[in-house]
PDB file of N, CA and C in Angstrom:
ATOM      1  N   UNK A   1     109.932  74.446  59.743  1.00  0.00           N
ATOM      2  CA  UNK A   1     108.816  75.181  59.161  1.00  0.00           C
ATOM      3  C   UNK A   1     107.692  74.234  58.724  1.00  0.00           C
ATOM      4  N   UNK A   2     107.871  73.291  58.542  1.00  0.00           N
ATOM      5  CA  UNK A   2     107.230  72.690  57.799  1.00  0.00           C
ATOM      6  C   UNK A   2     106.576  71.700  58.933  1.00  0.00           C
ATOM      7  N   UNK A   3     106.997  71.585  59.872  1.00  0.00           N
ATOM      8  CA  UNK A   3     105.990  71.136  61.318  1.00  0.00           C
ATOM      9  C   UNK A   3     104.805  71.943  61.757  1.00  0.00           C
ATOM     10  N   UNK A   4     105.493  73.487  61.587  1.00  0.00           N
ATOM     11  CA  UNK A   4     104.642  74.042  61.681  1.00  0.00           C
ATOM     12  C   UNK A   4     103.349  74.572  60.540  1.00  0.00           C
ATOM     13  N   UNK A   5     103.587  74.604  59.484  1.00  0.00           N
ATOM     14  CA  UNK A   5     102.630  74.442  58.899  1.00  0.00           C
ATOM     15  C   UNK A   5     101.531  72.951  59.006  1.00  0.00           C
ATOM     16  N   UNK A   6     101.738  72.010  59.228  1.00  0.00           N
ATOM     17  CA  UNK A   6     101.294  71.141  59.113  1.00  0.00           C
ATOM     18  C   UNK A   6     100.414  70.994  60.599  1.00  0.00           C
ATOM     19  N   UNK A   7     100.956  71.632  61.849  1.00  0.00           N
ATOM     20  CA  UNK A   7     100.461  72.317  63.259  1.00  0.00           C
ATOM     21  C   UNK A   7      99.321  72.936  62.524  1.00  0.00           C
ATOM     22  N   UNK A   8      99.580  74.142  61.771  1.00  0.00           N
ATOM     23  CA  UNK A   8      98.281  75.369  61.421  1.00  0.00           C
ATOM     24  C   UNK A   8      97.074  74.037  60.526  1.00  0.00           C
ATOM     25  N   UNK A   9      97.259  73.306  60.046  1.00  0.00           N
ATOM     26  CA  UNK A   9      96.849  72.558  59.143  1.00  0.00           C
ATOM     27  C   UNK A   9      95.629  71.776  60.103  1.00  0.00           C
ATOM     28  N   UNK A  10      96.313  71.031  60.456  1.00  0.00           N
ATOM     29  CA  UNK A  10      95.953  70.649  62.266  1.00  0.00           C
ATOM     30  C   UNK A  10      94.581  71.551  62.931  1.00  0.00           C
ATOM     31  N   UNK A  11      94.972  72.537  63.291  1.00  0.00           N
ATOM     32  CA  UNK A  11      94.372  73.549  64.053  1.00  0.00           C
ATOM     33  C   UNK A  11      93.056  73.848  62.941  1.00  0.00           C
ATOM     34  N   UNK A  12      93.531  74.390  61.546  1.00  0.00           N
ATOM     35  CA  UNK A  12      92.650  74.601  60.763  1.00  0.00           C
ATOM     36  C   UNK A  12      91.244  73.540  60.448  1.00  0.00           C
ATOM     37  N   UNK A  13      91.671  72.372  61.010  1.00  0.00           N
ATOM     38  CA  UNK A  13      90.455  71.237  60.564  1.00  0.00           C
ATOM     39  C   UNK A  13      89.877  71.380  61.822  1.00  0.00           C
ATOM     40  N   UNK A  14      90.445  71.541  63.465  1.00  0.00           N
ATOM     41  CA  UNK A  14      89.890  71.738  64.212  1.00  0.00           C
ATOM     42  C   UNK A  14      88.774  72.119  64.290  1.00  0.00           C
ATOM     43  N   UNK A  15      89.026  73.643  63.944  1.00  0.00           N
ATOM     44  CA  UNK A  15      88.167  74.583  63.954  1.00  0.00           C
ATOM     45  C   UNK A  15      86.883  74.734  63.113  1.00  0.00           C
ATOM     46  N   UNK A  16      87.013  73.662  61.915  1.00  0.00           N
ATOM     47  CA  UNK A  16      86.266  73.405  61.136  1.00  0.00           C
ATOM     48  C   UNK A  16      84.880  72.152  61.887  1.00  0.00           C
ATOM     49  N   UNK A  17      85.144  71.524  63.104  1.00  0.00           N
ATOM     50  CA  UNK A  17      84.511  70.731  63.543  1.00  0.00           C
ATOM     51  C   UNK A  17      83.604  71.402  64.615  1.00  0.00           C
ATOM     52  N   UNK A  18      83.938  72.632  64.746  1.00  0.00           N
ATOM     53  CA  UNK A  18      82.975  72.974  65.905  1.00  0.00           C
ATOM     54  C   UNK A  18      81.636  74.156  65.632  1.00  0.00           C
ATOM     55  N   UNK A  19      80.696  73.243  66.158  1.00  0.00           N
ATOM     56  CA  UNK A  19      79.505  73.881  66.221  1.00  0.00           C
ATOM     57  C   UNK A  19      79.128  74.747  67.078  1.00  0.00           C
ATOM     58  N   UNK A  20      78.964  76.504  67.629  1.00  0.00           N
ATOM     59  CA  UNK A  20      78.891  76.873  68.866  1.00  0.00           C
ATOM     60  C   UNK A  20      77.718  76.985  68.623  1.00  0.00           C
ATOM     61  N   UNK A  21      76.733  76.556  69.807  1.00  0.00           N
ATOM     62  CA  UNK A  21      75.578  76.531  70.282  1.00  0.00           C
ATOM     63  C   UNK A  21      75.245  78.156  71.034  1.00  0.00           C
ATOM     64  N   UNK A  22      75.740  78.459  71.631  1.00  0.00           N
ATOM     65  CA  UNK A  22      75.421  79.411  72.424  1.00  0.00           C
ATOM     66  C   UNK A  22      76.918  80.630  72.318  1.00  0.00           C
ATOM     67  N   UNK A  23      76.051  82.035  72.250  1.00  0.00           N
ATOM     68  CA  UNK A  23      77.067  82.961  71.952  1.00  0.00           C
ATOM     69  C   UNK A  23      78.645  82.999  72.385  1.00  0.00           C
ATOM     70  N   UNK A  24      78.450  82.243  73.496  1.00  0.00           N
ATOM     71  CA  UNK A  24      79.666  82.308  74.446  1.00  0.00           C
ATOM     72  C   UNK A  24      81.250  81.986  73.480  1.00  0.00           C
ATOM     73  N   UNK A  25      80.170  80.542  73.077  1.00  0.00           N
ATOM     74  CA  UNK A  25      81.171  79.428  72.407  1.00  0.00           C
ATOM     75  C   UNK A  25      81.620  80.137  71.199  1.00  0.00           C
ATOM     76  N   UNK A  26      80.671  80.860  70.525  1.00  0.00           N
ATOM     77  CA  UNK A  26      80.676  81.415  69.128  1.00  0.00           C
ATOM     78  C   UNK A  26      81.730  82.204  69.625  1.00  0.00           C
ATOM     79  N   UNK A  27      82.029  82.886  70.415  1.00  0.00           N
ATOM     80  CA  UNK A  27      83.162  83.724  70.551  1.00  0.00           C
ATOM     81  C   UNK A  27      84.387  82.753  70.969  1.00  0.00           C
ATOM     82  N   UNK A  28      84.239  82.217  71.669  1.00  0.00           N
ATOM     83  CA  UNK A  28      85.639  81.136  71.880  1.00  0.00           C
ATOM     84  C   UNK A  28      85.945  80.712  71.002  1.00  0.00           C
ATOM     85  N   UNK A  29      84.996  80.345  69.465  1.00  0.00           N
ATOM     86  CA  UNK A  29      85.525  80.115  68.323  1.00  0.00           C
ATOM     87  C   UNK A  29      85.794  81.319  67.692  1.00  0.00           C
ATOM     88  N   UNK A  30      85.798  82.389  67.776  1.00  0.00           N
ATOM     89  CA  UNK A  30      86.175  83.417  66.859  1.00  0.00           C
ATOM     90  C   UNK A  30      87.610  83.941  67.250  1.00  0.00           C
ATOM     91  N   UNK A  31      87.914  83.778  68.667  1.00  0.00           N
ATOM     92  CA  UNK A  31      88.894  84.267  69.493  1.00  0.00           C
ATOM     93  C   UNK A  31      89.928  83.209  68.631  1.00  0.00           C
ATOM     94  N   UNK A  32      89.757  81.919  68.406  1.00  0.00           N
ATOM     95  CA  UNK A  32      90.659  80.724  68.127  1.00  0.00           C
ATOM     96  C   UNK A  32      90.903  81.104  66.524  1.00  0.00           C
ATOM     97  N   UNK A  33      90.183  81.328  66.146  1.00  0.00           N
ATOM     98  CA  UNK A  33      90.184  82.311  64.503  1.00  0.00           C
ATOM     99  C   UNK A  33      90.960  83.564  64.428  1.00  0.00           C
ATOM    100  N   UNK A  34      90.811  84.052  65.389  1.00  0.00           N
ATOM    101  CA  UNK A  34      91.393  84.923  65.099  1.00  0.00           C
ATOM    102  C   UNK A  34      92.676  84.426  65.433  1.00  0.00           C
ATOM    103  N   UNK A  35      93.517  83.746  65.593  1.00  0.00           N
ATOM    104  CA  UNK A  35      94.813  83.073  66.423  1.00  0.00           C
ATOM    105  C   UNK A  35      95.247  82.758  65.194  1.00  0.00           C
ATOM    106  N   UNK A  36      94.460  81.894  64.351  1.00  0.00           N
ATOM    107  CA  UNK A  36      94.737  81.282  63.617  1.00  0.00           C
ATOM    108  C   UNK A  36      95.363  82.308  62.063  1.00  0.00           C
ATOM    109  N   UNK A  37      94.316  83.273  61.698  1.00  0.00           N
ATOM    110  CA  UNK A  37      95.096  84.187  60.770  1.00  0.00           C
ATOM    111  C   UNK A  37      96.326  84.593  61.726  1.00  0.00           C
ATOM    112  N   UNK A  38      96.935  85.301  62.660  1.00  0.00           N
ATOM    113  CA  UNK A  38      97.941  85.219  62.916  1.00  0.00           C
ATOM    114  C   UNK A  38      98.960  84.615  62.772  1.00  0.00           C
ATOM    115  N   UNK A  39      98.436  83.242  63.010  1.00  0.00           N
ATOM    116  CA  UNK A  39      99.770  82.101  62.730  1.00  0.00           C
ATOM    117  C   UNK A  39     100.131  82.161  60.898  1.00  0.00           C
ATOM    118  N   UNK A  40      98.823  82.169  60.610  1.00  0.00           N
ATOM    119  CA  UNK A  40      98.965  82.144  58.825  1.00  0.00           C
ATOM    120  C   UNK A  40      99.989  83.216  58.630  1.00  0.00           C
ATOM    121  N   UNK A  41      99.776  84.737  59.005  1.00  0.00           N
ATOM    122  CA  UNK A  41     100.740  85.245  58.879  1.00  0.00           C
ATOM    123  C   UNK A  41     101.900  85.516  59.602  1.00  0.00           C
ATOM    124  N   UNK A  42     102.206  84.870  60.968  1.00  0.00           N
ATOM    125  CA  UNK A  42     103.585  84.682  61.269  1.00  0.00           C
ATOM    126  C   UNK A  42     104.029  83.947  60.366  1.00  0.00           C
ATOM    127  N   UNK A  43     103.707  82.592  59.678  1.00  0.00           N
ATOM    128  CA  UNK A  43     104.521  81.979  58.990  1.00  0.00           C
ATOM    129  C   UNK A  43     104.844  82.170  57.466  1.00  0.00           C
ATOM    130  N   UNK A  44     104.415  83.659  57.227  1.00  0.00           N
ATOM    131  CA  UNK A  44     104.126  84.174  55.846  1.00  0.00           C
ATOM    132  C   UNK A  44     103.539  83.224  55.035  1.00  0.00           C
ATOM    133  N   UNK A  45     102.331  82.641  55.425  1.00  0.00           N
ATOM    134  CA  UNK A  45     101.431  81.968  54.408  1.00  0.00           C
ATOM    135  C   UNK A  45     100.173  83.124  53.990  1.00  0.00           C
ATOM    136  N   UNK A  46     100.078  83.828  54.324  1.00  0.00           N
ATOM    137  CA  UNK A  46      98.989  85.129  53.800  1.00  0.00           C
ATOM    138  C   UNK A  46      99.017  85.383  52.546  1.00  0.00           C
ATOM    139  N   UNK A  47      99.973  85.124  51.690  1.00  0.00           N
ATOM    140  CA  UNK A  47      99.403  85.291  50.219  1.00  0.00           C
ATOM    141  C   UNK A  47      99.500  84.258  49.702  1.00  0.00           C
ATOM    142  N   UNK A  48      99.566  82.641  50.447  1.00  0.00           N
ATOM    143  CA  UNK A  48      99.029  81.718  49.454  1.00  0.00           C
ATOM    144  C   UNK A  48      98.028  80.984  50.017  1.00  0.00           C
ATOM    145  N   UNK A  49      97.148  81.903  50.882  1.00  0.00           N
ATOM    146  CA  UNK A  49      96.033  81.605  51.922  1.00  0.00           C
ATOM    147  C   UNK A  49      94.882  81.764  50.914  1.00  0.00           C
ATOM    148  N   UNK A  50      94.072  80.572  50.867  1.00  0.00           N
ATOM    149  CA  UNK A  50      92.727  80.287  49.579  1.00  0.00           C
ATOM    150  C   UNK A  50      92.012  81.624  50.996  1.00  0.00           C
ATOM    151  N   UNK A  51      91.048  82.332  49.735  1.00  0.00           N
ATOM    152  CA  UNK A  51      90.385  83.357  50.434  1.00  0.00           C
ATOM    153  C   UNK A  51      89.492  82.380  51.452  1.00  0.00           C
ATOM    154  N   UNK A  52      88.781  81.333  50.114  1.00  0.00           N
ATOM    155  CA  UNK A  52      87.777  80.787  51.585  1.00  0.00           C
ATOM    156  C   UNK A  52      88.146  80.113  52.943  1.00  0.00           C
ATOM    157  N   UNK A  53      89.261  79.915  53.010  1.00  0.00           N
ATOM    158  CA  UNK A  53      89.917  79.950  54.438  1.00  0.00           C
ATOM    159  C   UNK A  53      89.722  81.001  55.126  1.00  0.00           C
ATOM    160  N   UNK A  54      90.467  82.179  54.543  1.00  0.00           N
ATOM    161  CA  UNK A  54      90.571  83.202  54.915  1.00  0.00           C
ATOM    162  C   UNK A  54      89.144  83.906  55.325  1.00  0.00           C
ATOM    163  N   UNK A  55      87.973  83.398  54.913  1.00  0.00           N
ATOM    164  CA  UNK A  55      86.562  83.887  54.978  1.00  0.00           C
ATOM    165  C   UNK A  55      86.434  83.640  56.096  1.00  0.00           C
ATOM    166  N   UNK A  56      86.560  82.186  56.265  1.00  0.00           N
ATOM    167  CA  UNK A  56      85.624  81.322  57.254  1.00  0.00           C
ATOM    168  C   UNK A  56      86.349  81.405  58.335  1.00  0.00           C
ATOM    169  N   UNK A  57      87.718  82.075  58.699  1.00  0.00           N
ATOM    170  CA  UNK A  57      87.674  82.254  59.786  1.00  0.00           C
ATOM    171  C   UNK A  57      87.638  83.718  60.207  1.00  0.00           C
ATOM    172  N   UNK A  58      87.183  84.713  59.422  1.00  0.00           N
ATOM    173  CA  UNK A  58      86.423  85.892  59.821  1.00  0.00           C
ATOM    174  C   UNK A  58      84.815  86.301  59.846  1.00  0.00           C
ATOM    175  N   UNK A  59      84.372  84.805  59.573  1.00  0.00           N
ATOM    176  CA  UNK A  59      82.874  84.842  59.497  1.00  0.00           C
ATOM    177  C   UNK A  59      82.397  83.817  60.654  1.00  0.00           C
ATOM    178  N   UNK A  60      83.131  83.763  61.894  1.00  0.00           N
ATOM    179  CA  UNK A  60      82.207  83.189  62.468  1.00  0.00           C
ATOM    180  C   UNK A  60      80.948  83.552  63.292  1.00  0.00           C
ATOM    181  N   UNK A  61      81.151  85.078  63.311  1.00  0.00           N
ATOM    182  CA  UNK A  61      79.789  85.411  64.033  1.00  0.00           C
ATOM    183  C   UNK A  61      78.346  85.063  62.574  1.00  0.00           C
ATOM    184  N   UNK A  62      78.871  85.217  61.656  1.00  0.00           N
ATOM    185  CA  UNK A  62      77.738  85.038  60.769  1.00  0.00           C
ATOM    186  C   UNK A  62      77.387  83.613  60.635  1.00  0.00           C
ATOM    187  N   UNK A  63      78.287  82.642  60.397  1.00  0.00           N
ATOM    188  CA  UNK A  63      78.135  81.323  60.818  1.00  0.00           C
ATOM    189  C   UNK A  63      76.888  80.993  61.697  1.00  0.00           C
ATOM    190  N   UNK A  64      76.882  81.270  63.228  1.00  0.00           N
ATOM    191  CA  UNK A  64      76.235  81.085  64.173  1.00  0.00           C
ATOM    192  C   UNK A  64      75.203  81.934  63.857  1.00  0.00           C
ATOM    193  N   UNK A  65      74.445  82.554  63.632  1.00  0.00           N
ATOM    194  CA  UNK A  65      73.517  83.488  63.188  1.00  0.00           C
ATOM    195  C   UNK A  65      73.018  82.659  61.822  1.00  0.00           C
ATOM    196  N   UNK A  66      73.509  82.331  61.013  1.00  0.00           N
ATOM    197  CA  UNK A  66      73.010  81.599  59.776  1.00  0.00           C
ATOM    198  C   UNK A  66      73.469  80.324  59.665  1.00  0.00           C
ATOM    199  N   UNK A  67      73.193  78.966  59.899  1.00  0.00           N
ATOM    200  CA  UNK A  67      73.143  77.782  59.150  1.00  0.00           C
ATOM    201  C   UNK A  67      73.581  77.324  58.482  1.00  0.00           C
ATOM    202  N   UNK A  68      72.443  78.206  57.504  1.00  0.00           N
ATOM    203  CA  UNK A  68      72.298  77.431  56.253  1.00  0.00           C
ATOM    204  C   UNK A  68      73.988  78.003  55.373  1.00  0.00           C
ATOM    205  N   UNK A  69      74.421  79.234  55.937  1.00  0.00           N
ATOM    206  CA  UNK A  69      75.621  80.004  55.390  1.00  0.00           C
ATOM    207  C   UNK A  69      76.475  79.192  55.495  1.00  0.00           C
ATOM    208  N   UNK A  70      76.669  78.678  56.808  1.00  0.00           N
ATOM    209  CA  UNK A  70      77.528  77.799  57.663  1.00  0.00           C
ATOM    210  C   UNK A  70      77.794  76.528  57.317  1.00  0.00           C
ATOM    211  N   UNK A  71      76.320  75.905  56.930  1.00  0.00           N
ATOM    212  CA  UNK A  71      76.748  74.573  55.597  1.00  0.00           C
ATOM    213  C   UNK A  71      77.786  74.766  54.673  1.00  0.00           C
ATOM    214  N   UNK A  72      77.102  75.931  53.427  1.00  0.00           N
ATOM    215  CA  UNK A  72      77.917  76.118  52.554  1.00  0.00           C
ATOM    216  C   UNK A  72      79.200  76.830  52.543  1.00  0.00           C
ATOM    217  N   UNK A  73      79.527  77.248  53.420  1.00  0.00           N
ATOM    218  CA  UNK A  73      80.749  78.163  53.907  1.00  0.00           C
ATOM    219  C   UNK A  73      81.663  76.729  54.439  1.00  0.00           C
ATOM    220  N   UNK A  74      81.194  75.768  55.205  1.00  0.00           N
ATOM    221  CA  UNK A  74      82.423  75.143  55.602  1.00  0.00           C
ATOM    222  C   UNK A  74      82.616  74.171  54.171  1.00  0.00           C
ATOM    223  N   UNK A  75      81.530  73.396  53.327  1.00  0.00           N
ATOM    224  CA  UNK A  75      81.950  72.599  52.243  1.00  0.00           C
ATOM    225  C   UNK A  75      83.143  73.421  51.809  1.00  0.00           C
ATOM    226  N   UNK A  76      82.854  74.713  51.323  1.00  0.00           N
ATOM    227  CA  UNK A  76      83.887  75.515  50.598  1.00  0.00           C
ATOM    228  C   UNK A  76      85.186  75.746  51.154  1.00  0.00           C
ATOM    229  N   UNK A  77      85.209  75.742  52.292  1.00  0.00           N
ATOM    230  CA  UNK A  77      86.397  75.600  53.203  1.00  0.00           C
ATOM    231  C   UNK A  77      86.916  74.882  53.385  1.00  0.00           C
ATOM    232  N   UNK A  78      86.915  73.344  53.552  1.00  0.00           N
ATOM    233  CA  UNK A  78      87.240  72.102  54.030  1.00  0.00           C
ATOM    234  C   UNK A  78      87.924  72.086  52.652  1.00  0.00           C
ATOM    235  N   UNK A  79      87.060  71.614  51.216  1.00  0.00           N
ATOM    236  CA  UNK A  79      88.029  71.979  49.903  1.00  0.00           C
ATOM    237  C   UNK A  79      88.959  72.826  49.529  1.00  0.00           C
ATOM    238  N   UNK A  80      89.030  73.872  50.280  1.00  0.00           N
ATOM    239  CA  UNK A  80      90.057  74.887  50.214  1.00  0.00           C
ATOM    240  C   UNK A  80      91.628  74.285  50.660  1.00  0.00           C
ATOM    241  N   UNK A  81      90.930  73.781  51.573  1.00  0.00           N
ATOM    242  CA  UNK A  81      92.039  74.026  52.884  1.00  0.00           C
ATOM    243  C   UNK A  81      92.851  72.273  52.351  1.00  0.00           C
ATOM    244  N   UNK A  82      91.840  71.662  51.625  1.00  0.00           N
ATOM    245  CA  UNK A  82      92.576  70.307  51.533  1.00  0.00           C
ATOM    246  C   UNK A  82      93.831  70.567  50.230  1.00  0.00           C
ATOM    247  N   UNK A  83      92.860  71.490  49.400  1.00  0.00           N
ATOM    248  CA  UNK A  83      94.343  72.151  48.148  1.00  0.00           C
ATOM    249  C   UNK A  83      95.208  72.705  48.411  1.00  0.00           C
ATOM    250  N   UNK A  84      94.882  73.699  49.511  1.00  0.00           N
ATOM    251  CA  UNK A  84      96.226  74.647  49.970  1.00  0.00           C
ATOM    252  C   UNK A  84      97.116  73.439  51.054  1.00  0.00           C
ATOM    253  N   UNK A  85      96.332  72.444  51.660  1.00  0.00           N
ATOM    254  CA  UNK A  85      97.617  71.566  52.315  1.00  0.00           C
ATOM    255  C   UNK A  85      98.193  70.590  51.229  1.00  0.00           C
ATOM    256  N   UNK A  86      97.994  70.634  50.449  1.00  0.00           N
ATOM    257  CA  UNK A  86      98.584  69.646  49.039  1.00  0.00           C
ATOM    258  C   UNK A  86      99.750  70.554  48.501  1.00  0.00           C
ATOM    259  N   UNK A  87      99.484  72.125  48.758  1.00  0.00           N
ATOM    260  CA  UNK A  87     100.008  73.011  47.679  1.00  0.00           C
ATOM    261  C   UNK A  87     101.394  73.381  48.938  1.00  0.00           C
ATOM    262  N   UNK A  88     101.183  73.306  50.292  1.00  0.00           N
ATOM    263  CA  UNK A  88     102.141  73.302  50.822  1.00  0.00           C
ATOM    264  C   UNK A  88     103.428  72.701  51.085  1.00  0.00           C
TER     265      UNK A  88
END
């Protein structure tokens, strides 16, 4: 279990590095988001999932559409995600 969390952990910073330029991509990143709450809850991590995780990977069409959202949405995320892998 604990490979695999550290896999989702993995995946989760991934996803945090990509910029989609063009709608296409924005959906290839949302498709990978959406994968990703799945895994959160195959491995019953859904209720100790920081919401702003949980935001940012249901906000990526707004992301790509806004910026400036997208700045402050991933700071808040990246900190999220570094407590909840400490807390795991």
């Amino acid at each position: 279990m604990q490979h695999d969390i550290e896999e989702l952990i993995k995946k989760l910073r991934d996803i945090a590095s990509r910029s989609p330029k063009t709608k296409e991509e924005m959906q290839l990143v949302e498709a990978k988001c959406i994968e990703l709450m799945q895994q959160i809850k195959n491995l019953n991590l859904g209720n100790t999932c920081p919401d702003e995780i949980w935001h940012y990977l249901t906000d990526a069409d707004i992301r790509f559409k806004d910026p400036e959202y997208a700045k402050y949405q991933l700071i808040k995320y990246l900190s999220a995600l570094k407590g909840w892998q400490y807390a795991t």
